[in-house]
Every structure is written in structure tokens, then in C-alpha cells.
C-alpha atoms as a PDB file:
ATOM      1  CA  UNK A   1       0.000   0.000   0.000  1.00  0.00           C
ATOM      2  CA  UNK A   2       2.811   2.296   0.746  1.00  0.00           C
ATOM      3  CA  UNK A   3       4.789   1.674  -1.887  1.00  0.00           C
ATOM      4  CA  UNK A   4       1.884   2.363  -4.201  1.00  0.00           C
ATOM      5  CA  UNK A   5       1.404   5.515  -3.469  1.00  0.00           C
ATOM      6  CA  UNK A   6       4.446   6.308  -3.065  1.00  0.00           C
ATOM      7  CA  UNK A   7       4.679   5.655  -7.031  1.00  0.00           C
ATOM      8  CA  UNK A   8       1.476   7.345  -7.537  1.00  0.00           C
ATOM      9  CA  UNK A   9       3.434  11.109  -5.529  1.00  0.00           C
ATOM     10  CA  UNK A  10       5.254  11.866  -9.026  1.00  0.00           C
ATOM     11  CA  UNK A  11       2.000  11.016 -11.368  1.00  0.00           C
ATOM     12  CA  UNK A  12       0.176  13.394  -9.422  1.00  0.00           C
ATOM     13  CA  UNK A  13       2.810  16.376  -9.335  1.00  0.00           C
ATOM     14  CA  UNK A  14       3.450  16.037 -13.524  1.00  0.00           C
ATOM     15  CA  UNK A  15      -0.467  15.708 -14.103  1.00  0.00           C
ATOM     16  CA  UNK A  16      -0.767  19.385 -12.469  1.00  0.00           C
ATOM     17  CA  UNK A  17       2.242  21.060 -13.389  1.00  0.00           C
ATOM     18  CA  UNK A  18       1.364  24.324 -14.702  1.00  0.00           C
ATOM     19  CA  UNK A  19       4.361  25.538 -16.007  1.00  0.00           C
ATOM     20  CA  UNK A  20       5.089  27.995 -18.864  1.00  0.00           C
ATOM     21  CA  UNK A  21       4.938  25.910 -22.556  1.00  0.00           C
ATOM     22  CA  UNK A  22       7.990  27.632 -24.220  1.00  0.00           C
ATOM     23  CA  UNK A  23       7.509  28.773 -27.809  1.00  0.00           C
ATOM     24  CA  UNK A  24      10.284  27.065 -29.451  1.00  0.00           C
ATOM     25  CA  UNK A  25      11.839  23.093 -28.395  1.00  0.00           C
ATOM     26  CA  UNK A  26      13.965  23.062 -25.227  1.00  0.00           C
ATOM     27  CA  UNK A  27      17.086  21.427 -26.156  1.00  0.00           C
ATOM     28  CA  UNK A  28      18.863  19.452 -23.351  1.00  0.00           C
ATOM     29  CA  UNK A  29      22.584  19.379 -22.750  1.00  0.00           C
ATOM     30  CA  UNK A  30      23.343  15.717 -23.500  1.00  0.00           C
ATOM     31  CA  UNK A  31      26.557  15.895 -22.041  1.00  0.00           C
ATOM     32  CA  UNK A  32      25.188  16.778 -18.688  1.00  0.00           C
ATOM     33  CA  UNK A  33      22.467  14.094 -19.004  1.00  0.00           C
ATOM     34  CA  UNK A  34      25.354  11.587 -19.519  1.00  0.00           C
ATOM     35  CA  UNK A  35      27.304  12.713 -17.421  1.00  0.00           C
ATOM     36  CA  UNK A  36      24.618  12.609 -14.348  1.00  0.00           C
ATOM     37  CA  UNK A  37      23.323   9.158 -15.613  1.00  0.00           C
ATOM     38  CA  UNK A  38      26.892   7.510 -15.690  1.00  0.00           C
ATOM     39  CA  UNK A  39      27.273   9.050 -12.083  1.00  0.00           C
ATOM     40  CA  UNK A  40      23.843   7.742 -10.759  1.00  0.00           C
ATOM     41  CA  UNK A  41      24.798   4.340 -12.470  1.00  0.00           C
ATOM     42  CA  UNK A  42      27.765   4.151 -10.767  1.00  0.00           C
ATOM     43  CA  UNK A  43      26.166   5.092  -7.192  1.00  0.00           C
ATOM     44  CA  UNK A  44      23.493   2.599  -7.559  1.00  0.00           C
ATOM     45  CA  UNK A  45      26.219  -0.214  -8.472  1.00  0.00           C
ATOM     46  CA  UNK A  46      28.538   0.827  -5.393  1.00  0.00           C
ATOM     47  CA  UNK A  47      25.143   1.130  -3.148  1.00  0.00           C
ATOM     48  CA  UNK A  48      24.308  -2.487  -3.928  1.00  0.00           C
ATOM     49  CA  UNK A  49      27.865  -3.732  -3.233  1.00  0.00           C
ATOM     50  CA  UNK A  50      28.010  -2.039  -0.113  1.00  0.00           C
ATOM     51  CA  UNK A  51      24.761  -4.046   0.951  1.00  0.00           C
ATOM     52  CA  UNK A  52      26.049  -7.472   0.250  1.00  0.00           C
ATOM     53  CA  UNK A  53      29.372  -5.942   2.096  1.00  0.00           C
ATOM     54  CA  UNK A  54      27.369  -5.066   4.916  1.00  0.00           C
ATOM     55  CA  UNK A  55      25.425  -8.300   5.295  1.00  0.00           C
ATOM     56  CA  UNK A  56      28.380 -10.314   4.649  1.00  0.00           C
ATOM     57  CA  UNK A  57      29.605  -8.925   7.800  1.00  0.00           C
ATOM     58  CA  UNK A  58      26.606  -9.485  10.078  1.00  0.00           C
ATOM     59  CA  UNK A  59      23.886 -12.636  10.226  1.00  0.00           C
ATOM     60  CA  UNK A  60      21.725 -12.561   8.220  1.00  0.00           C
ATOM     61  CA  UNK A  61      19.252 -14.959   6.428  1.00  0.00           C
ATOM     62  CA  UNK A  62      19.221 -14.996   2.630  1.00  0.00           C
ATOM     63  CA  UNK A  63      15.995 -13.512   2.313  1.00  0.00           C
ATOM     64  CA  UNK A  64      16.758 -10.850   4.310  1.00  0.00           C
ATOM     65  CA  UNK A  65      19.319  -9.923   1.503  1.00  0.00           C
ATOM     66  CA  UNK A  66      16.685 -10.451  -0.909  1.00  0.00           C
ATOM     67  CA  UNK A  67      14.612  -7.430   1.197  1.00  0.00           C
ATOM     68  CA  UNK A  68      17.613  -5.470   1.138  1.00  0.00           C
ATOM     69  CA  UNK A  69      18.229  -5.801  -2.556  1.00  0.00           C
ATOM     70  CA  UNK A  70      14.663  -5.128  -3.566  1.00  0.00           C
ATOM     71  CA  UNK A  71      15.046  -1.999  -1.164  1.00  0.00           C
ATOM     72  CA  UNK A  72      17.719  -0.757  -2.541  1.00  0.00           C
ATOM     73  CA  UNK A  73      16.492  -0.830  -6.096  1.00  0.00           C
ATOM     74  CA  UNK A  74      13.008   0.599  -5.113  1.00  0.00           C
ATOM     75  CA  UNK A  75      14.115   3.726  -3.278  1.00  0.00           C
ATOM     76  CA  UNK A  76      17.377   4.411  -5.439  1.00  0.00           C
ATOM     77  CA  UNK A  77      20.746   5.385  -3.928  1.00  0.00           C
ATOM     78  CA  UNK A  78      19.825   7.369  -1.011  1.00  0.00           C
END
């Protein structure tokens, strides 16, 4: 249930945006995009090895891992 609407938060904030419609195409800096997409990449990779570092260091059951895991990739690198 929480995790629902939790997905259903950025729906609701596009569906009434009311920003200004420019008059010509925004173009985006694909560099930058790149850039902050290799660098997210790179945190969620490190973020998921430091969980199975973590765990490997304290008892845990498998499936606990598994909750971890699925966690991690739900909420992002936080």
C-alpha cells in the first residue's frame, strides 16, 4: 500500500504542473544528461555492493538480503 502511493506522488505532481509551454523546443545538454546518468549508475552499483558488504559482515538470512536488494532498487541510492 505504501509503496503504491508512493509511485502514484510523481504522477500526481506532472499531471498538475502548470508551467510555462515555451515557444520554441527546449534542447537538453546531453553531455550533462550523460554525465549525471553515468554518475547515478555508478552510485546505484557501489550502493548495492556495499549491501552485500554489509550483510556479509553481520547474520543474516538470505531472504533478508533479498529485502535489502529489492530496497535498494526501489528507493534508489539514497
Amino acid at each position: 500500500m505504501l509503496l503504491t502511493s508512493l509511485n502514484d506522488l510523481p504522477i500526481v505532481a506532472i499531471a498538475y504542473d502548470r508551467t510555462k509551454i515555451d515557444d520554441y523546443p527546449v534542447n537538453w545538454d546531453r553531455r550533462e544528461v550523460l554525465t549525471v546518468s553515468v554518475l547515478l549508475g555508478i552510485l546505484g552499483v557501489i550502493s548495492s555492493f556495499r549491501i552485500f558488504y554489509v550483510t556479509e559482515k553481520i547474520p543474516v538470512s538470505f531472504g533478508a538480503i533479498q529485502t535489502f536488494v529489492f530496497l535498494n532498487l526501489v528507493a534508489g541510492t539514497l
